[in-house]
PDB file of N, CA and C in Angstrom:
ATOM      1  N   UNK A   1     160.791  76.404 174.944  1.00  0.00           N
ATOM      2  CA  UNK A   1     159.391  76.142 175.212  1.00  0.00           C
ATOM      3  C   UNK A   1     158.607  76.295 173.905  1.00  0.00           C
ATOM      4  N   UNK A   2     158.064  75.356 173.515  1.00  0.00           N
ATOM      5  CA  UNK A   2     157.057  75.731 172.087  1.00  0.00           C
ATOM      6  C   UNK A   2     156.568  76.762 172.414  1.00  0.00           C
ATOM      7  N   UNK A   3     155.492  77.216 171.167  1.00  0.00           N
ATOM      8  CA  UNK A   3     154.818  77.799 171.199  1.00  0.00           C
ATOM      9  C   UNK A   3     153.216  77.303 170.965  1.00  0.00           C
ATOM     10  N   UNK A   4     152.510  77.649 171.987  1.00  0.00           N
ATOM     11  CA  UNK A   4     151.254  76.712 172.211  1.00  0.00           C
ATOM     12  C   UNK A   4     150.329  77.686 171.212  1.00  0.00           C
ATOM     13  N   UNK A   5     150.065  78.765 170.551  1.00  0.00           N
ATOM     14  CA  UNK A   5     149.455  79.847 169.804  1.00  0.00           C
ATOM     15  C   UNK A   5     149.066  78.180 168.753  1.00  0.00           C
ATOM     16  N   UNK A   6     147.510  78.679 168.345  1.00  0.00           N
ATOM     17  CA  UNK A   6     146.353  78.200 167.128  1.00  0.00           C
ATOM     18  C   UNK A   6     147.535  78.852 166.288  1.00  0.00           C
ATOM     19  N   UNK A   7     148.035  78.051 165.213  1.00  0.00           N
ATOM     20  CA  UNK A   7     148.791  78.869 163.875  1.00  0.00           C
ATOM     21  C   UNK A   7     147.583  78.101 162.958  1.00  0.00           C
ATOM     22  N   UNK A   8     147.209  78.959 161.789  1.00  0.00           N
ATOM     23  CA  UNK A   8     146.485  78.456 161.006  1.00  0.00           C
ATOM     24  C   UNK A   8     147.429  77.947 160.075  1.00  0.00           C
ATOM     25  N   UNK A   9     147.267  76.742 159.731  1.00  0.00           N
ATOM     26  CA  UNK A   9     147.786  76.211 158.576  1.00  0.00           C
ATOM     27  C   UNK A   9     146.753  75.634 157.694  1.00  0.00           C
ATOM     28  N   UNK A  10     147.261  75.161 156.121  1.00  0.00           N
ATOM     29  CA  UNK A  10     146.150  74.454 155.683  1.00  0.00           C
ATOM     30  C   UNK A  10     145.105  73.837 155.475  1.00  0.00           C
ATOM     31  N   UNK A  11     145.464  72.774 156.709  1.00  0.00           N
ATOM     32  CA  UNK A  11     144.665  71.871 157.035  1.00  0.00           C
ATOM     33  C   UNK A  11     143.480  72.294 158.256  1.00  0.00           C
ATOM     34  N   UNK A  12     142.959  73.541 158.706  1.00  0.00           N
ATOM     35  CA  UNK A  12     142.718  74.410 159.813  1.00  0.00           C
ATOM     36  C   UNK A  12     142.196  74.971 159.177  1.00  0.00           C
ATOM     37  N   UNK A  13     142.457  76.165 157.787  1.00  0.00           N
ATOM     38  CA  UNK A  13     141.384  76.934 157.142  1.00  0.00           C
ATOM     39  C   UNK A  13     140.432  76.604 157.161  1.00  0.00           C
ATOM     40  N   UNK A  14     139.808  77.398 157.614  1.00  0.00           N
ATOM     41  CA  UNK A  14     138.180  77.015 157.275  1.00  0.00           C
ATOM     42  C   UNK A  14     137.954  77.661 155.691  1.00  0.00           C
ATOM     43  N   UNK A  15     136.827  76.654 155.063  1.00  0.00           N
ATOM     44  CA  UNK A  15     136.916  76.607 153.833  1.00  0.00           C
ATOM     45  C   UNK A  15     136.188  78.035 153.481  1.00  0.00           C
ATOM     46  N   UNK A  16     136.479  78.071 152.027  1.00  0.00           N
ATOM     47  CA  UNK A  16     135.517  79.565 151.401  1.00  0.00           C
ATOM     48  C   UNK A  16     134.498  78.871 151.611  1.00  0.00           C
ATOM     49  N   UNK A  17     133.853  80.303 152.269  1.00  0.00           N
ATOM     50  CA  UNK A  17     132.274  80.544 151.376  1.00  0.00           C
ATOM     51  C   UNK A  17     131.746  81.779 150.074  1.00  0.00           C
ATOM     52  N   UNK A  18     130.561  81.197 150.120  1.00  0.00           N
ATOM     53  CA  UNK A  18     129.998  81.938 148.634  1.00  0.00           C
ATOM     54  C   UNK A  18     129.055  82.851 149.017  1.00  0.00           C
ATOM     55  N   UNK A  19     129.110  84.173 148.819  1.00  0.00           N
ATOM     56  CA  UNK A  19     128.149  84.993 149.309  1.00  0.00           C
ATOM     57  C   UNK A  19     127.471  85.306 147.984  1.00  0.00           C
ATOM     58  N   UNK A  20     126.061  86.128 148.278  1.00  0.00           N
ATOM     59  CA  UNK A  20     125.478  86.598 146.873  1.00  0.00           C
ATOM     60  C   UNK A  20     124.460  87.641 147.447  1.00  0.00           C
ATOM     61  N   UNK A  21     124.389  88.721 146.717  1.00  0.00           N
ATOM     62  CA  UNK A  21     124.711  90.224 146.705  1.00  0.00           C
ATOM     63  C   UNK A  21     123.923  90.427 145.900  1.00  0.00           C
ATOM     64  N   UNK A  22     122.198  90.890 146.119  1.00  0.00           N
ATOM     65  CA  UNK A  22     121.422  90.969 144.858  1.00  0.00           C
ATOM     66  C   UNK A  22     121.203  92.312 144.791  1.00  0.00           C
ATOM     67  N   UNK A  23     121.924  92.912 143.819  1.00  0.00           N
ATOM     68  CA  UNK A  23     121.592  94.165 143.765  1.00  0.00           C
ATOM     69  C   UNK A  23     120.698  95.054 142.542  1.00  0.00           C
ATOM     70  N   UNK A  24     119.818  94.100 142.087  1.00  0.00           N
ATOM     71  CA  UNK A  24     119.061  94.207 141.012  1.00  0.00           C
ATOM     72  C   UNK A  24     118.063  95.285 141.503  1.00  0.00           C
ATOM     73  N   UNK A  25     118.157  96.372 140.541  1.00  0.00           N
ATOM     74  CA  UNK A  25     117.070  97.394 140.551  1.00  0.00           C
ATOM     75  C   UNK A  25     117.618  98.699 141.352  1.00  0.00           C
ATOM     76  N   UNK A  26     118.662  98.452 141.953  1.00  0.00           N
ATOM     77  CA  UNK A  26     120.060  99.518 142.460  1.00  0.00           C
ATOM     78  C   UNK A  26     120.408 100.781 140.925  1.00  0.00           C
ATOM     79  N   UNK A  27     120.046 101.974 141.183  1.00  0.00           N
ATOM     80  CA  UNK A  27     121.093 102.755 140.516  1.00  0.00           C
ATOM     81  C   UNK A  27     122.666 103.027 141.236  1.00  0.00           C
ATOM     82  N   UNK A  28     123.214 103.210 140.111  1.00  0.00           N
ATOM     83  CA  UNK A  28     124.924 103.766 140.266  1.00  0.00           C
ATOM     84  C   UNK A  28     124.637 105.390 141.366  1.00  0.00           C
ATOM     85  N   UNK A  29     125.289 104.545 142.456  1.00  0.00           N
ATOM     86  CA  UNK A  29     126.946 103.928 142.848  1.00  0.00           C
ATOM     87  C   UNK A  29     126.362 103.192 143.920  1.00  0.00           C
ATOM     88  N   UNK A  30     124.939 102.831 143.952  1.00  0.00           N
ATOM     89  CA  UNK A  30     124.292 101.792 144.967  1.00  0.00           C
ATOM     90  C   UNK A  30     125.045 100.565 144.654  1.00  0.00           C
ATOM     91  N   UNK A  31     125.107  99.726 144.035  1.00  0.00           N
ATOM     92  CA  UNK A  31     125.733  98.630 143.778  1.00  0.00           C
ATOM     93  C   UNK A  31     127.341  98.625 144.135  1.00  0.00           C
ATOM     94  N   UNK A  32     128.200  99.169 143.087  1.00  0.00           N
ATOM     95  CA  UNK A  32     128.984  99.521 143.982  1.00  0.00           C
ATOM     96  C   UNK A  32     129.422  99.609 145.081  1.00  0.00           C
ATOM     97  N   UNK A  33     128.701 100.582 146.026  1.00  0.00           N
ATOM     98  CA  UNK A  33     129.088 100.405 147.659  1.00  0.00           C
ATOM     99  C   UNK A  33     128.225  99.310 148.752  1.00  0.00           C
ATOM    100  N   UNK A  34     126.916  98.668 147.317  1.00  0.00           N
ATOM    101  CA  UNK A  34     126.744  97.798 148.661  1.00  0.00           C
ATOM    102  C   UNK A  34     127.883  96.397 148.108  1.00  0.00           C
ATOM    103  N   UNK A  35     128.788  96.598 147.383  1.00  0.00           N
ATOM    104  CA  UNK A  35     129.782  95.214 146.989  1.00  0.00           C
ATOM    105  C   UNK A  35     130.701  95.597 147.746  1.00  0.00           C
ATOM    106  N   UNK A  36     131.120  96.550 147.864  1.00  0.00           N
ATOM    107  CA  UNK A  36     132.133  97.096 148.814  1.00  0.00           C
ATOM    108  C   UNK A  36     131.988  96.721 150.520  1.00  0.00           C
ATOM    109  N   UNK A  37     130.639  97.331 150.857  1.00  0.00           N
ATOM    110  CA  UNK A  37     130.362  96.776 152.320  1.00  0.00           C
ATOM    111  C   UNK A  37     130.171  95.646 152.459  1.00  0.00           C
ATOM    112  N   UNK A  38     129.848  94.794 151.606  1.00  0.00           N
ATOM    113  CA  UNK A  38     129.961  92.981 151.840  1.00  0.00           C
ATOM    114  C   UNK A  38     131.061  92.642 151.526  1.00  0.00           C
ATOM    115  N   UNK A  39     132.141  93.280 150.871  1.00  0.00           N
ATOM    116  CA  UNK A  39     133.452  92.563 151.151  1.00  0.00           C
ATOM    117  C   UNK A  39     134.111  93.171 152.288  1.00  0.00           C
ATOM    118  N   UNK A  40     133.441  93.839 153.059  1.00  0.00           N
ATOM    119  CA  UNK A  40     134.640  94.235 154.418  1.00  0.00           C
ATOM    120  C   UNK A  40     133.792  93.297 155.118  1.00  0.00           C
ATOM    121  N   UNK A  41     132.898  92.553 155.069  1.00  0.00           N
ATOM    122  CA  UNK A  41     132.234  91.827 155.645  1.00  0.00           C
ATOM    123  C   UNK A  41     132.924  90.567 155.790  1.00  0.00           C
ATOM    124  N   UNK A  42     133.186  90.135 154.363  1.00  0.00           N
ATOM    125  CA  UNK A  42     133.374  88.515 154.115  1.00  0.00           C
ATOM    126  C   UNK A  42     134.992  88.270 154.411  1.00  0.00           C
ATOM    127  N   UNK A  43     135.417  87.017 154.623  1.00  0.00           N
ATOM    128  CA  UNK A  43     136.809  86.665 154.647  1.00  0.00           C
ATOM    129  C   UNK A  43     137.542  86.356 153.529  1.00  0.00           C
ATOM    130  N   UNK A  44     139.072  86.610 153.671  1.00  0.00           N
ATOM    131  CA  UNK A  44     139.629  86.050 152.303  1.00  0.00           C
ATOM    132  C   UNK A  44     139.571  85.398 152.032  1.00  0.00           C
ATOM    133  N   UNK A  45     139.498  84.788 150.616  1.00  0.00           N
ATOM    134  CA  UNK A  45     138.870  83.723 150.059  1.00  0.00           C
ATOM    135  C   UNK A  45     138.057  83.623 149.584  1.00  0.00           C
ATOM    136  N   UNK A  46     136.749  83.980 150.215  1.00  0.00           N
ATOM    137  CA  UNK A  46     135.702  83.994 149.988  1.00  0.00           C
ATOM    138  C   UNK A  46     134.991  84.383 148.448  1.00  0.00           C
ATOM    139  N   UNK A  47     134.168  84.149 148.339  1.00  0.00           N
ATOM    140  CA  UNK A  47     133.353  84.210 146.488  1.00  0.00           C
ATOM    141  C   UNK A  47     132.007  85.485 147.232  1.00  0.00           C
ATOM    142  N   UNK A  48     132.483  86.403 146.432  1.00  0.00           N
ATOM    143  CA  UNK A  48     130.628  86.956 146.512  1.00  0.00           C
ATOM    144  C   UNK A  48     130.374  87.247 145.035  1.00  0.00           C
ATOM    145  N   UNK A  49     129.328  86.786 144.906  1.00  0.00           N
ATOM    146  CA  UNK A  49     128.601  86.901 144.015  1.00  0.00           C
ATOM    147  C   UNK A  49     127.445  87.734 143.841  1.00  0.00           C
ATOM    148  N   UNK A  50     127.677  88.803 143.006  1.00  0.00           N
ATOM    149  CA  UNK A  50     126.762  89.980 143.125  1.00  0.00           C
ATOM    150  C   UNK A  50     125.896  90.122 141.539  1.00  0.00           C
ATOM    151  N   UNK A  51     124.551  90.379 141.122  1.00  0.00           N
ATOM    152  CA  UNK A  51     123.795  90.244 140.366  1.00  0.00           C
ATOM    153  C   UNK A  51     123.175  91.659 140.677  1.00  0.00           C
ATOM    154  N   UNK A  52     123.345  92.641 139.329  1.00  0.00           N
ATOM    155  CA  UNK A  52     122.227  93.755 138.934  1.00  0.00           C
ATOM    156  C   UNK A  52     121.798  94.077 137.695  1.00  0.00           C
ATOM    157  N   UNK A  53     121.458  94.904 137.416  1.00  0.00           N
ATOM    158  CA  UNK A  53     120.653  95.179 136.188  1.00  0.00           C
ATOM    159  C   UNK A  53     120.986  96.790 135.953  1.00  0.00           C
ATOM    160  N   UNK A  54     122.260  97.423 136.518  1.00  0.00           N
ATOM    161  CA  UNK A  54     122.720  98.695 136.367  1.00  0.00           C
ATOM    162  C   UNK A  54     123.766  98.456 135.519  1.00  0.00           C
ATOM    163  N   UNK A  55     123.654  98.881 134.172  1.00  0.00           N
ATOM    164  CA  UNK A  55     124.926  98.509 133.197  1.00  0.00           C
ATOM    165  C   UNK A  55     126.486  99.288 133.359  1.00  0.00           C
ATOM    166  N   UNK A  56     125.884 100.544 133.895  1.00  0.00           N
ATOM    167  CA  UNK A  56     127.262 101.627 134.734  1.00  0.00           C
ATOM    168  C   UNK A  56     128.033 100.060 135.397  1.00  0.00           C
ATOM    169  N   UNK A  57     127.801  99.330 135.990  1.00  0.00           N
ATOM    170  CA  UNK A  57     128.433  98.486 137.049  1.00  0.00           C
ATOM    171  C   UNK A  57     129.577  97.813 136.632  1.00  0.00           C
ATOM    172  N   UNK A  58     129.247  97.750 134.876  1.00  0.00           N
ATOM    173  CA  UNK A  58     130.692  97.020 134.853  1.00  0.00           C
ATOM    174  C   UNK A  58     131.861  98.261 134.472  1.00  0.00           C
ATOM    175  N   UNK A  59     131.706  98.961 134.378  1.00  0.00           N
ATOM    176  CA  UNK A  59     132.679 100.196 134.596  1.00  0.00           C
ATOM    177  C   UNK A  59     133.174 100.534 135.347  1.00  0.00           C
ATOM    178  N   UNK A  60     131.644 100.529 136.973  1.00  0.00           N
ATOM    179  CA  UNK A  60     132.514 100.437 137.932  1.00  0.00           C
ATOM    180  C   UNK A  60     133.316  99.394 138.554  1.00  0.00           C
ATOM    181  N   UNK A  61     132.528  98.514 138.574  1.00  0.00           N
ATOM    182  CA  UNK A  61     133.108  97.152 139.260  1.00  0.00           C
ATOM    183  C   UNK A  61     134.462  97.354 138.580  1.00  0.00           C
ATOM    184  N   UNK A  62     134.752  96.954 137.123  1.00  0.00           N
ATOM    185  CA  UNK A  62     136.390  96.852 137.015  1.00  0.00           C
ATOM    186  C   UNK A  62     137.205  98.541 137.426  1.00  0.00           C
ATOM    187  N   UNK A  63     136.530  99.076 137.415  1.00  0.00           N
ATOM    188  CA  UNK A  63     137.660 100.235 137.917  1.00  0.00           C
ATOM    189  C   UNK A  63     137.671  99.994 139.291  1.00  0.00           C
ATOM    190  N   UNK A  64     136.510  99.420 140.428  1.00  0.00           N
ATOM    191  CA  UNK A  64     137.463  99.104 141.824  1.00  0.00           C
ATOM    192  C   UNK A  64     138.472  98.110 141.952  1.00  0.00           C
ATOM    193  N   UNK A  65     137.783  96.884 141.303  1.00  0.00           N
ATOM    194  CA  UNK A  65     138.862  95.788 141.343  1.00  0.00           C
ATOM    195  C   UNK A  65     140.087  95.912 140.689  1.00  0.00           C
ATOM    196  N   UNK A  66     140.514  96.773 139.280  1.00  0.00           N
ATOM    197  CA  UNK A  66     141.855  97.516 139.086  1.00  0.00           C
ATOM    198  C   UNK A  66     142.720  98.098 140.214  1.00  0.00           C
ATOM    199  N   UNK A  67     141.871  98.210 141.323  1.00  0.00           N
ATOM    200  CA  UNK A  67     142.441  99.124 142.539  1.00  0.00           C
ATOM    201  C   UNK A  67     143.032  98.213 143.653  1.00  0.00           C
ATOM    202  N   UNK A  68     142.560  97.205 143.546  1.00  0.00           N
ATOM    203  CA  UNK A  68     142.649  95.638 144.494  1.00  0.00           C
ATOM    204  C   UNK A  68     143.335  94.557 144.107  1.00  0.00           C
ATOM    205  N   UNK A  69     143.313  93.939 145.318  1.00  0.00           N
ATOM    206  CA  UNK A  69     143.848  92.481 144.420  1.00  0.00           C
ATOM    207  C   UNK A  69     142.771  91.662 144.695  1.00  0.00           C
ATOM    208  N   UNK A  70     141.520  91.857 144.543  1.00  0.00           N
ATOM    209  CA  UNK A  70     140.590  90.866 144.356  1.00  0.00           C
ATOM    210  C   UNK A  70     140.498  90.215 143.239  1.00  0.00           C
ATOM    211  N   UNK A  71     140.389  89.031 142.595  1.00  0.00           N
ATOM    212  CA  UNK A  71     139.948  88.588 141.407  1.00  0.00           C
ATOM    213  C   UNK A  71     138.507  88.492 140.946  1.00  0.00           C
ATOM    214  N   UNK A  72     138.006  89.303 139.614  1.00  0.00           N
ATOM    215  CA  UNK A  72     136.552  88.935 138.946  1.00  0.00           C
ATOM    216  C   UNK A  72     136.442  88.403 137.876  1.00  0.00           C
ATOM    217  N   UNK A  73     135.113  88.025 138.012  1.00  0.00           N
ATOM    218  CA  UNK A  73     134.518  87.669 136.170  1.00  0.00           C
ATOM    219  C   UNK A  73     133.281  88.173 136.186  1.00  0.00           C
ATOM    220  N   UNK A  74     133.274  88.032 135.116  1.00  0.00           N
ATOM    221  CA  UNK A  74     131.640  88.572 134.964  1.00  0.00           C
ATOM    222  C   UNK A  74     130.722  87.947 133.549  1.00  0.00           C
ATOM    223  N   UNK A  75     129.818  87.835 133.719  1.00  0.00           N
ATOM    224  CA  UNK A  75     128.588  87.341 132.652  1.00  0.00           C
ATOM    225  C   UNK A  75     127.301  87.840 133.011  1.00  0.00           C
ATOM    226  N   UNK A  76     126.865  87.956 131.725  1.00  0.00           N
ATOM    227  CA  UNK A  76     125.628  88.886 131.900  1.00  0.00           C
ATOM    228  C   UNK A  76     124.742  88.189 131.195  1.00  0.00           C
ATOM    229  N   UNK A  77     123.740  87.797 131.911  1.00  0.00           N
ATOM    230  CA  UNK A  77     122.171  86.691 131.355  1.00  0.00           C
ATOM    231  C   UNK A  77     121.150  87.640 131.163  1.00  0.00           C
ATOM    232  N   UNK A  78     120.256  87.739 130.228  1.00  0.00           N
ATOM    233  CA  UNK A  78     118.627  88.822 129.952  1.00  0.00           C
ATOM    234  C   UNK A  78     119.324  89.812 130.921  1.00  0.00           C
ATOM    235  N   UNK A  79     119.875  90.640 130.807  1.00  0.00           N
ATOM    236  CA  UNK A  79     120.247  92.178 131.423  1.00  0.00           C
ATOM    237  C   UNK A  79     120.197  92.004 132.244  1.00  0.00           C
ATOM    238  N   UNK A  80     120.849  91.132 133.036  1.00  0.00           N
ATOM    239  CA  UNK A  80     121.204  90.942 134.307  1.00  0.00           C
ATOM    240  C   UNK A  80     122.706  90.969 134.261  1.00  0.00           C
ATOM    241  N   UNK A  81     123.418  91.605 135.359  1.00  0.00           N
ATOM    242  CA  UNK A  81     124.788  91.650 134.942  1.00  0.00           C
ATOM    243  C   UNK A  81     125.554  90.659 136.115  1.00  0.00           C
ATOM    244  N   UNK A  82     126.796  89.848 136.010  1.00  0.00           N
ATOM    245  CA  UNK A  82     126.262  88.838 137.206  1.00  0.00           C
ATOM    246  C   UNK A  82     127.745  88.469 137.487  1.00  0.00           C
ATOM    247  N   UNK A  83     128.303  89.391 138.799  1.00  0.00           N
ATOM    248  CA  UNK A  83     130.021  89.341 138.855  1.00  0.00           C
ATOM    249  C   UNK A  83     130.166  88.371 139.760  1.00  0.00           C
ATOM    250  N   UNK A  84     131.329  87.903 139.956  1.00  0.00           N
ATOM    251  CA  UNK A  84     131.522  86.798 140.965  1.00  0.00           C
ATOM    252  C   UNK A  84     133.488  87.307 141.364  1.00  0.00           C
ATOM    253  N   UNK A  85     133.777  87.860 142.574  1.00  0.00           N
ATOM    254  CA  UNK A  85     134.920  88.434 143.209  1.00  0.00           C
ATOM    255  C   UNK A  85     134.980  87.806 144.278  1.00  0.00           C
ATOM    256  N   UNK A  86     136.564  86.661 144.031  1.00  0.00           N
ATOM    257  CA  UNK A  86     137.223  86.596 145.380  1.00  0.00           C
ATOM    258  C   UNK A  86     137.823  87.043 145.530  1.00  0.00           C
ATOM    259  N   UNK A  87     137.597  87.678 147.423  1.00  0.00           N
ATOM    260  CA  UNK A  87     138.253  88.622 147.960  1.00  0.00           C
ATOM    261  C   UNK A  87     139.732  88.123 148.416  1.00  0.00           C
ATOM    262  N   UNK A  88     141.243  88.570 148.610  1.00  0.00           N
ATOM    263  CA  UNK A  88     142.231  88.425 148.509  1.00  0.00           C
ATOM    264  C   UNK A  88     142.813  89.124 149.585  1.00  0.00           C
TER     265      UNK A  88
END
């Protein structure tokens, strides 16, 4: 008897989305945990894109994502610091 079960395959993913995470004007470890609670939020795949102006952040940010297998980058425009992590 097949099996009648939704299997997700390729063609079925629903596509990423892009989230964005403004955490401008946040002191450390505000930023931080609000990137944290929007990725238990978002699905794999997914892009969030988070923007602050707390320079601690890129210290922290790469010491969580060292901890994960999320992938980041980061660029920073007029002291704005401006990561972009898909979650995995």
């Amino acid at each position: 008897m097949p099996n009648t079960e939704n299997r997700l395959t390729q063609e079925n993913l629903p596509e990423p989305q892009t989230w964005l995470l403004d955490a401008c004007g946040l002191c450390c470890p505000l930023p931080l945990l609000k990137m944290k609670q929007k990725l238990n939020q978002i699905a794999v795949g997914d892009k969030l894109v988070v923007k602050t102006t707390d320079p601690g952040s890129q210290r922290d940010f790469q010491s969580y994502i060292d901890l994960t297998n999320h992938q980041l980058t980061f660029c920073e425009e007029q002291g704005i610091f401006i990561y972009t992590i898909i979650k995995n």
